[in-house]
N, C-alpha and C. Protein backbone atom coordinates (compact mmCIF):
# COMPACT_ATOMS: atom_id res chain seq x y z
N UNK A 1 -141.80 -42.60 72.37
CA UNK A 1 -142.17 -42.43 70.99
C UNK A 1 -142.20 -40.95 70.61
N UNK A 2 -142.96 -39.77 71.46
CA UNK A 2 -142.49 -38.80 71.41
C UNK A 2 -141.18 -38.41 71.04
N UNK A 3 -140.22 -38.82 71.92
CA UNK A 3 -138.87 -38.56 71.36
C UNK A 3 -138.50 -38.61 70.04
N UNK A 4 -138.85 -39.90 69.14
CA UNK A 4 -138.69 -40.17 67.92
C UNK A 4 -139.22 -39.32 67.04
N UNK A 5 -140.42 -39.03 67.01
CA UNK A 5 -141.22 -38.11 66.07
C UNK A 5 -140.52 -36.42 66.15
N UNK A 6 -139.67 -36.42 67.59
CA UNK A 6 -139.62 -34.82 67.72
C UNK A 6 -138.63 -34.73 66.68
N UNK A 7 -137.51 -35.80 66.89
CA UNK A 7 -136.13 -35.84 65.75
C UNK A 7 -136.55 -35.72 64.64
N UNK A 8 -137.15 -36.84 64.47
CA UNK A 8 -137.45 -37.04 62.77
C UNK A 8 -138.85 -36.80 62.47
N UNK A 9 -139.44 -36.18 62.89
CA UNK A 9 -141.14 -35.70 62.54
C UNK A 9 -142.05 -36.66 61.35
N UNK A 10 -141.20 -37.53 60.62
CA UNK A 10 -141.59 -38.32 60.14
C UNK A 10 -141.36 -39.62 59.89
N UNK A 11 -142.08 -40.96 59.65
CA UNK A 11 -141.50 -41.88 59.54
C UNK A 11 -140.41 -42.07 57.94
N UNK A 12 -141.00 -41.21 57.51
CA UNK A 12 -139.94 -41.31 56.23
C UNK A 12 -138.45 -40.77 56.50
N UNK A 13 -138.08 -39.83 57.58
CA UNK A 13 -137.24 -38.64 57.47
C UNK A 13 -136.37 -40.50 58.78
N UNK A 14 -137.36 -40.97 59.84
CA UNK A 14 -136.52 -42.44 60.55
C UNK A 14 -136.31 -43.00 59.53
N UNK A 15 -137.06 -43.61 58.42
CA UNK A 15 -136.21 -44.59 57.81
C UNK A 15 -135.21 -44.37 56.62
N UNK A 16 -134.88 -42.62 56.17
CA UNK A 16 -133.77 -42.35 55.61
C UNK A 16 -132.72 -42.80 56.83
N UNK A 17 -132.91 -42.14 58.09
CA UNK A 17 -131.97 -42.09 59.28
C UNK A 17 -131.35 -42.96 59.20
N UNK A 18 -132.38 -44.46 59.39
CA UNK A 18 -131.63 -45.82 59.52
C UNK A 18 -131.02 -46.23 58.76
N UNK A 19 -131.29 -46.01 57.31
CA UNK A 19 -130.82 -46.42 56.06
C UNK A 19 -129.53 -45.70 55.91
N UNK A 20 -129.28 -44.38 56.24
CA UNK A 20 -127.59 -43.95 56.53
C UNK A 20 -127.32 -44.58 57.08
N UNK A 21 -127.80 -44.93 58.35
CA UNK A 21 -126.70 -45.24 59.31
C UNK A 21 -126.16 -47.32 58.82
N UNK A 22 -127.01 -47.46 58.33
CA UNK A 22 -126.90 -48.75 58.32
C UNK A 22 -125.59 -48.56 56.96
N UNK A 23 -125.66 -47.71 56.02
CA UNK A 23 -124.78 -47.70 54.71
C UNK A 23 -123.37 -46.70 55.22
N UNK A 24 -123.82 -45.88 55.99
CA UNK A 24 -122.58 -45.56 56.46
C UNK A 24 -121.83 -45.52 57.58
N UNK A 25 -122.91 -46.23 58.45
CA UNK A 25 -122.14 -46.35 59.89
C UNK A 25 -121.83 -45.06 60.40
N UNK A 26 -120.63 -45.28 61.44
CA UNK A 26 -120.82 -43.82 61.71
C UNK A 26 -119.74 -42.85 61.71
N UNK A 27 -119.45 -43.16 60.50
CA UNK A 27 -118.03 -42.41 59.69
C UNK A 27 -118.34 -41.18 59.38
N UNK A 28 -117.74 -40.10 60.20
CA UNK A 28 -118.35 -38.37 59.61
C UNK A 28 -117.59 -38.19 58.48
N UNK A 29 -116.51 -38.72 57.85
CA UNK A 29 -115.79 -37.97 56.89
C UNK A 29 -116.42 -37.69 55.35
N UNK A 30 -116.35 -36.58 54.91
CA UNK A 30 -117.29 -36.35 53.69
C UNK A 30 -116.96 -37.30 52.81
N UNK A 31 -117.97 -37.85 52.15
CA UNK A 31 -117.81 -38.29 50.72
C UNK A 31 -116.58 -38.19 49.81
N UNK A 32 -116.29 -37.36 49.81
CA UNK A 32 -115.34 -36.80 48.63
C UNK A 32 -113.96 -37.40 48.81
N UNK A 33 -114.02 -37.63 50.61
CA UNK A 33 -112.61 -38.22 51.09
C UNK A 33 -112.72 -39.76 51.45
N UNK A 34 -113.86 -40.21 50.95
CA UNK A 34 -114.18 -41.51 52.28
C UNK A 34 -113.16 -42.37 50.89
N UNK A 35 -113.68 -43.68 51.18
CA UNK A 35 -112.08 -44.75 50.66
C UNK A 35 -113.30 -45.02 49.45
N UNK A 36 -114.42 -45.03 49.13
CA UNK A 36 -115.39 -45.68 47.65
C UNK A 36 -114.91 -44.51 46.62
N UNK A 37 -115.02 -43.22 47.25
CA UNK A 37 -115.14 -42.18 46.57
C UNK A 37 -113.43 -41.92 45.66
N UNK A 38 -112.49 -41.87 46.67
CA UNK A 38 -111.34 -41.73 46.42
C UNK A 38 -110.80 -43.13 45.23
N UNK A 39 -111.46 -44.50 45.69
CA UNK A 39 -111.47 -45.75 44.44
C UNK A 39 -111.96 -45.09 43.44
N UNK A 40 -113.16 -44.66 43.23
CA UNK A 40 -113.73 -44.38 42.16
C UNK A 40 -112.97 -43.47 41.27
N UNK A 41 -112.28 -42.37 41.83
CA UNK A 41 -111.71 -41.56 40.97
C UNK A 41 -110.27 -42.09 40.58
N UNK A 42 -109.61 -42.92 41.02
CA UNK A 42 -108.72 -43.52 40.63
C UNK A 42 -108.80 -44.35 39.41
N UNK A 43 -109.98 -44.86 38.79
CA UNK A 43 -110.21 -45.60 37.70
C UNK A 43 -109.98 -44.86 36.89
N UNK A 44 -109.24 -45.31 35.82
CA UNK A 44 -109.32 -44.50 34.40
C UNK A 44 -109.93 -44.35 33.78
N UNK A 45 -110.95 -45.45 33.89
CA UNK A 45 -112.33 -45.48 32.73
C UNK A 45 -113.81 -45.19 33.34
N UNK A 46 -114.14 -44.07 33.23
CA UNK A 46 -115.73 -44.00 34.23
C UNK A 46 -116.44 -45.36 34.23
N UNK A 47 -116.73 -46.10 33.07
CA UNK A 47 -117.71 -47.10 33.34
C UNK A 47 -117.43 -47.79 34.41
N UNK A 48 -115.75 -48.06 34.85
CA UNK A 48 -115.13 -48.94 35.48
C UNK A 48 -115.53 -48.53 37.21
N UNK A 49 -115.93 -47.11 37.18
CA UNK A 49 -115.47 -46.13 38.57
C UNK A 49 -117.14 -46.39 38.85
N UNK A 50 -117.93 -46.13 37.87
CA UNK A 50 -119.75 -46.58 38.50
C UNK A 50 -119.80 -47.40 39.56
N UNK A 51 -119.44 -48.57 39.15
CA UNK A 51 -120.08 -49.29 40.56
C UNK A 51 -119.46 -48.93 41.98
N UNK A 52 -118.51 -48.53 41.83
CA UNK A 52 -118.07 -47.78 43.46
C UNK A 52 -118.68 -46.56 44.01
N UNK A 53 -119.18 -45.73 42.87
CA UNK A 53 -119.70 -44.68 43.04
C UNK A 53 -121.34 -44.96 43.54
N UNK A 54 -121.78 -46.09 43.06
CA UNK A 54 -123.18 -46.40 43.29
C UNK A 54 -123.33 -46.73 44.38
N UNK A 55 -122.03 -47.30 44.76
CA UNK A 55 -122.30 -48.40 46.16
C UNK A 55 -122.09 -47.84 47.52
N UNK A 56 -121.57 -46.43 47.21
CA UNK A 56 -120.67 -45.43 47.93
C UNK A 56 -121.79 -44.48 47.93
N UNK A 57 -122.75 -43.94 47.35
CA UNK A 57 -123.74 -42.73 47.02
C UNK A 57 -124.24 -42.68 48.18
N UNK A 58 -124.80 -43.12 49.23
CA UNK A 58 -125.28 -42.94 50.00
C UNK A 58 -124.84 -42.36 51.20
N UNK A 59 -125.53 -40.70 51.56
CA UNK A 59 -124.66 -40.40 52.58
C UNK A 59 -125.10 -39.79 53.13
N UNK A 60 -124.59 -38.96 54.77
CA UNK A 60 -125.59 -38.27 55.58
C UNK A 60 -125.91 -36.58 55.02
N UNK A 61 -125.20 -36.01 54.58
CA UNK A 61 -125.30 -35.10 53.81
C UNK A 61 -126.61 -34.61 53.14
N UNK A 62 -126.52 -33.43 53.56
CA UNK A 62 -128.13 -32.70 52.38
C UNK A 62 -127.83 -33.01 51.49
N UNK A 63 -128.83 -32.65 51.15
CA UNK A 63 -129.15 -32.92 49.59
C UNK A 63 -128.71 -32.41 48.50
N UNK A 64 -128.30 -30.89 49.04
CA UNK A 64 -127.77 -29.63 47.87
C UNK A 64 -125.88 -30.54 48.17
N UNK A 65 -125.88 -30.73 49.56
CA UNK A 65 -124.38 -31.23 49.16
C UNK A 65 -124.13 -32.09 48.38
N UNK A 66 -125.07 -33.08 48.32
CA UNK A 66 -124.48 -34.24 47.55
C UNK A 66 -124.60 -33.96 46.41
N UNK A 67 -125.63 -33.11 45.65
CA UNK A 67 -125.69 -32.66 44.34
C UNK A 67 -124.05 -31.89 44.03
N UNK A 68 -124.11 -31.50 44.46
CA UNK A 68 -122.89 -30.19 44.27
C UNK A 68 -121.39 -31.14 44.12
N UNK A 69 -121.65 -32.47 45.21
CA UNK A 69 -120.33 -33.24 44.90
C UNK A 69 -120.78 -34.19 43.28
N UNK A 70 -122.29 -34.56 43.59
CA UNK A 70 -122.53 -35.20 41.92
C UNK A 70 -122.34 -34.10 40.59
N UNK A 71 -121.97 -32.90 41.06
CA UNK A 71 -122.14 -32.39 39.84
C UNK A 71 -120.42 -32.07 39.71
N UNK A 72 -119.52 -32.06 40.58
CA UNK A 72 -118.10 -32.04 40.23
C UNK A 72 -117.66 -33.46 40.05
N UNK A 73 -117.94 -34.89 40.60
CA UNK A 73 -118.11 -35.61 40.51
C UNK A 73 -118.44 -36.41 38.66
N UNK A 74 -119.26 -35.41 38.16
CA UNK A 74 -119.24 -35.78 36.82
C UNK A 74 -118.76 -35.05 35.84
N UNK A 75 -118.08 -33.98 36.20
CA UNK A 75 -117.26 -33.23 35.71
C UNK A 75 -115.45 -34.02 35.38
N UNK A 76 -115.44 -34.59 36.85
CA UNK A 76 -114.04 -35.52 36.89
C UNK A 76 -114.68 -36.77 35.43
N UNK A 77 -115.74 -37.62 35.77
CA UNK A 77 -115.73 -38.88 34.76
C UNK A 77 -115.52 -38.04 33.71
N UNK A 78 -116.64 -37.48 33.48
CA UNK A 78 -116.37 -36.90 32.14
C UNK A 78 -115.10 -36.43 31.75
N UNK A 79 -114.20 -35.65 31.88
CA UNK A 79 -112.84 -36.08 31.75
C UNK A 79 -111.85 -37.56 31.26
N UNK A 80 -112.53 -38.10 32.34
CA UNK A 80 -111.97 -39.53 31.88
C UNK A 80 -112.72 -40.11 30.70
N UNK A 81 -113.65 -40.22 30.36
CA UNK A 81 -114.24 -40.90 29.73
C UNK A 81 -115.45 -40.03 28.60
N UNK A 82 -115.71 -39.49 27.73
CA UNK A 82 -116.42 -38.52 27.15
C UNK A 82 -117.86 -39.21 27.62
N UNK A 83 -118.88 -38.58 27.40
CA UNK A 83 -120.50 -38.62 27.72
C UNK A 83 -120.64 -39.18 26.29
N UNK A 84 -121.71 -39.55 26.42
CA UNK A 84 -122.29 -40.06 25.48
C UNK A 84 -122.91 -38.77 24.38
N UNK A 85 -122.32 -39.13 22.90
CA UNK A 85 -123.45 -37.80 22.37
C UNK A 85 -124.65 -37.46 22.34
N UNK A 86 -124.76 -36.36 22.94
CA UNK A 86 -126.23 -35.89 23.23
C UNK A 86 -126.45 -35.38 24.79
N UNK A 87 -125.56 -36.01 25.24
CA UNK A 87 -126.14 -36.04 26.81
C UNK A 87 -125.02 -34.88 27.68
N UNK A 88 -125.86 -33.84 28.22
CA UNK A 88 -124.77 -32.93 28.63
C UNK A 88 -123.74 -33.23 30.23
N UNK A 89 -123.04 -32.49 30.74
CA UNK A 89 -122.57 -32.67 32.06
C UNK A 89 -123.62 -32.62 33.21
N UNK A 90 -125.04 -31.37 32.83
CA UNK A 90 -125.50 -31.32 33.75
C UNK A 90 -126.89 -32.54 33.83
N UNK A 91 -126.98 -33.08 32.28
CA UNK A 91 -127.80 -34.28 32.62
C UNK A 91 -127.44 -35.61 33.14
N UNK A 92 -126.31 -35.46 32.62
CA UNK A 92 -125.71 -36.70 33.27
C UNK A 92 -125.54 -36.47 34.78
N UNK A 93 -125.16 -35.38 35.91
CA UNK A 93 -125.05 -34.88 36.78
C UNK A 93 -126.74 -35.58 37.44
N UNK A 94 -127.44 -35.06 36.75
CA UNK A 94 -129.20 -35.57 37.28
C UNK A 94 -129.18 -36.78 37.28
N UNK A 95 -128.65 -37.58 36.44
CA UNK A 95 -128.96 -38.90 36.42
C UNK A 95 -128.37 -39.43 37.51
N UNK A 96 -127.15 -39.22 37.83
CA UNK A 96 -126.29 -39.45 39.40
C UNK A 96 -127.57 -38.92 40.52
N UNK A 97 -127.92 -38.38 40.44
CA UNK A 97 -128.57 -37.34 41.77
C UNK A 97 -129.63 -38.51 41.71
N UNK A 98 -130.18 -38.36 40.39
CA UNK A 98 -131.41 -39.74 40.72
C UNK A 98 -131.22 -40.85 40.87
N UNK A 99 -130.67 -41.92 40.04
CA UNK A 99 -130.16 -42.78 40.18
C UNK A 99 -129.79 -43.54 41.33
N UNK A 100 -128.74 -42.76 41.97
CA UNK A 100 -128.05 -42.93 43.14
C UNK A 100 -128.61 -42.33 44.51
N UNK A 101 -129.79 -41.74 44.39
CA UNK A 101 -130.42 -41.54 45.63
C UNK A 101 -130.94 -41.88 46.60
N UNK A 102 -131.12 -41.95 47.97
CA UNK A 102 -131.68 -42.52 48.67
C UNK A 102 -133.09 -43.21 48.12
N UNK A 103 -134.10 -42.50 47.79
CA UNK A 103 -135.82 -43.14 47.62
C UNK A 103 -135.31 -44.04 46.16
N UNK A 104 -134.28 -43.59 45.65
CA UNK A 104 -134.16 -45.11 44.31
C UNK A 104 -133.74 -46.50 45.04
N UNK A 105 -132.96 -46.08 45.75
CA UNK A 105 -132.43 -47.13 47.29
C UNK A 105 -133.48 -47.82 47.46
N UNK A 106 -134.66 -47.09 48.52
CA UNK A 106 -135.74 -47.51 49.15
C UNK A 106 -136.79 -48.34 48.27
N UNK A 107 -136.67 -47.83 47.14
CA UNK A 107 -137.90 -48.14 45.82
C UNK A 107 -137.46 -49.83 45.49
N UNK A 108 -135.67 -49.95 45.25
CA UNK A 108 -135.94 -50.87 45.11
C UNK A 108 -135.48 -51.70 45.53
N UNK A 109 -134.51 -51.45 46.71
CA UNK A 109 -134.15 -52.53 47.80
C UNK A 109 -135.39 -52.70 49.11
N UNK A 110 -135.37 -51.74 49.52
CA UNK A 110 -136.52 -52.13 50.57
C UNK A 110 -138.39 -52.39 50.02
N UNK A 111 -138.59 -51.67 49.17
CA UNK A 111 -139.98 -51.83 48.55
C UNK A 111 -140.20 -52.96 47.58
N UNK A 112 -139.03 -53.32 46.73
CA UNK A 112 -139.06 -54.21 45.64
C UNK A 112 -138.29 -55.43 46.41
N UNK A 113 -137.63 -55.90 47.31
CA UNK A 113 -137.08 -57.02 47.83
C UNK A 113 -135.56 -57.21 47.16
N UNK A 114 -135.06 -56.27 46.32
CA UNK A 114 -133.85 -56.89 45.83
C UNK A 114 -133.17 -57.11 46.92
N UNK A 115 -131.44 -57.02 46.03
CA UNK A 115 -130.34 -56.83 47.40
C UNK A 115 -129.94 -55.78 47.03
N UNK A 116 -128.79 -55.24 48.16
CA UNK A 116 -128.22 -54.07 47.73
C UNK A 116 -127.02 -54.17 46.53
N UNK A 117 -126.81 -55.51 46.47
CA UNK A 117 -125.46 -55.49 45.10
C UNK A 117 -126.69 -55.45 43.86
N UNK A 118 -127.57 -56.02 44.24
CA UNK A 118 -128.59 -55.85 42.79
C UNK A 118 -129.10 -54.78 42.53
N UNK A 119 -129.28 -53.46 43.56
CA UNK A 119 -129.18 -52.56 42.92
C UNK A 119 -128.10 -51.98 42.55
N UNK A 120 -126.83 -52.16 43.16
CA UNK A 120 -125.79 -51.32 42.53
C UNK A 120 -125.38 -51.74 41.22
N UNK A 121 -125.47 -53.06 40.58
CA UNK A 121 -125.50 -53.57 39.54
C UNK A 121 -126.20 -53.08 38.55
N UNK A 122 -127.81 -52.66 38.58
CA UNK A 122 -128.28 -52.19 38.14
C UNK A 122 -128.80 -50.86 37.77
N UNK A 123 -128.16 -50.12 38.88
CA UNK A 123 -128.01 -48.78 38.49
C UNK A 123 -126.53 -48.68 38.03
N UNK A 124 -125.58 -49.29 38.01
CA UNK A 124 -124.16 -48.95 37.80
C UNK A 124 -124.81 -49.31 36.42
N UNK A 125 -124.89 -50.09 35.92
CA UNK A 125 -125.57 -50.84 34.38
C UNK A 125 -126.33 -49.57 33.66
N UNK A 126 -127.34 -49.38 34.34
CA UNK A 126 -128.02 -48.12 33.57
C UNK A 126 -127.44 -47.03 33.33
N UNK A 127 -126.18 -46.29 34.33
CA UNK A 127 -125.64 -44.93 34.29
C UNK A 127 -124.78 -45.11 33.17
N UNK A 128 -123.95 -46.39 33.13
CA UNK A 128 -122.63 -46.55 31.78
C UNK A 128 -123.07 -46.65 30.72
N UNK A 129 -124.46 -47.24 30.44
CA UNK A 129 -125.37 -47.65 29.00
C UNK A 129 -126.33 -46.18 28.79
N UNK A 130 -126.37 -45.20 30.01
CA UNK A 130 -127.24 -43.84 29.37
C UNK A 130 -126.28 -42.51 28.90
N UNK A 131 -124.59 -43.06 30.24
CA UNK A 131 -123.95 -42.03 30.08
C UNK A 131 -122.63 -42.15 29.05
N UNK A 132 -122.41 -42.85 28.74
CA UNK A 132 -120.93 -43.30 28.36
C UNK A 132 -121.42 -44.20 26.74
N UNK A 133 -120.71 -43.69 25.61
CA UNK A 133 -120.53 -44.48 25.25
C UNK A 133 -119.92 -45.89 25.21
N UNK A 134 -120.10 -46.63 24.26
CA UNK A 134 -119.73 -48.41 24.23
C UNK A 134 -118.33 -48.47 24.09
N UNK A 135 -118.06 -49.43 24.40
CA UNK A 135 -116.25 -49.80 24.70
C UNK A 135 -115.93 -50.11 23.17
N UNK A 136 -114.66 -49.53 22.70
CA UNK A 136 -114.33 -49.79 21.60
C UNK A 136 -114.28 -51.67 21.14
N UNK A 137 -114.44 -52.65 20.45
CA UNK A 137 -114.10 -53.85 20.56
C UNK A 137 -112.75 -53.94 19.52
C-alpha cells in the first residue's frame, strides 16, 4: 500500500490514474494524432465533430497540455462553424477545458451513476446549444 500512495500520494490523483487508463488504455500517442481527434476535425460542421471530441477528451496529459490543445482545438471549430454571438474563442476554449474534463467525468459518471455515452451526449448537447449557433431549417 505504501507503494501506491508513494505514486499517487492521493486517492484522487489513483482514481484519475485508473480512469485514464481505463479511457485510454495504453496508447502514448498525443491527442492531437490519436484516430477521435483526427475524426473530429474532419467534420465540417463543429456541432457534428462534439461528440467525438467529448468522447475522445480524456487523456494522460497535464493539464496546461490539454488546455493548449483545447484552445487550438477551438480555434479549428470555430473556423468551421462560427461561435455563437457573444461567446468568444477563449470562452468557448473554457467551456471545452470544463466540460470535457476529467472531475466533470467523475461528477457524473462515477458519482451520479450515469453511463459514459450519457455523458458524452450530454455534454456534446450542452457545448453545441452554448457554443454554436442553431442549424439553419
Amino acid at each position: 500500500m505504501h507503494t501506491v500512495y508513494f505514486t499517487f500520494h492521493t486517492r484522487d490523483e489513483l482514481l484519475q490514474a485508473v480512469h485514464e487508463w481505463v479511457v485510454l488504455g495504453d496508447d502514448p500517442t498525443p491527442p492531437p494524432l490519436q484516430g477521435w481527434h483526427l475524426a473530429a476535425i474532419k467534420r465540417s460542421d463543429a456541432r457534428d465533430a462534439m461528440p467525438l471530441l467529448v468522447a475522445g477528451a480524456i487523456y494522460r496529459d497535464s493539464e496546461a497540455r490539454r488546455r493548449t490543445d483545447l484552445d487550438a482545438l477551438t480555434a479549428t471549430l470555430a473556423r468551421k462553424t462560427p461561435l455563437r454571438r457573444g461567446v468568444t474563442r477563449r470562452r468557448a476554449a473554457e467551456l471545452l477545458y470544463v466540460l470535457m474534463g476529467p472531475d466533470m467525468y467523475r461528477a457524473f459518471v462515477i458519482d451520479a451513476g450515469r453511463t459514459p455515452a450519457e455523458w458524452v451526449r450530454w455534454t456534446g448537447n450542452a457545448l453545441v446549444r452554448d457554443l454554436f449557433p442553431e442549424r439553419a431549417r
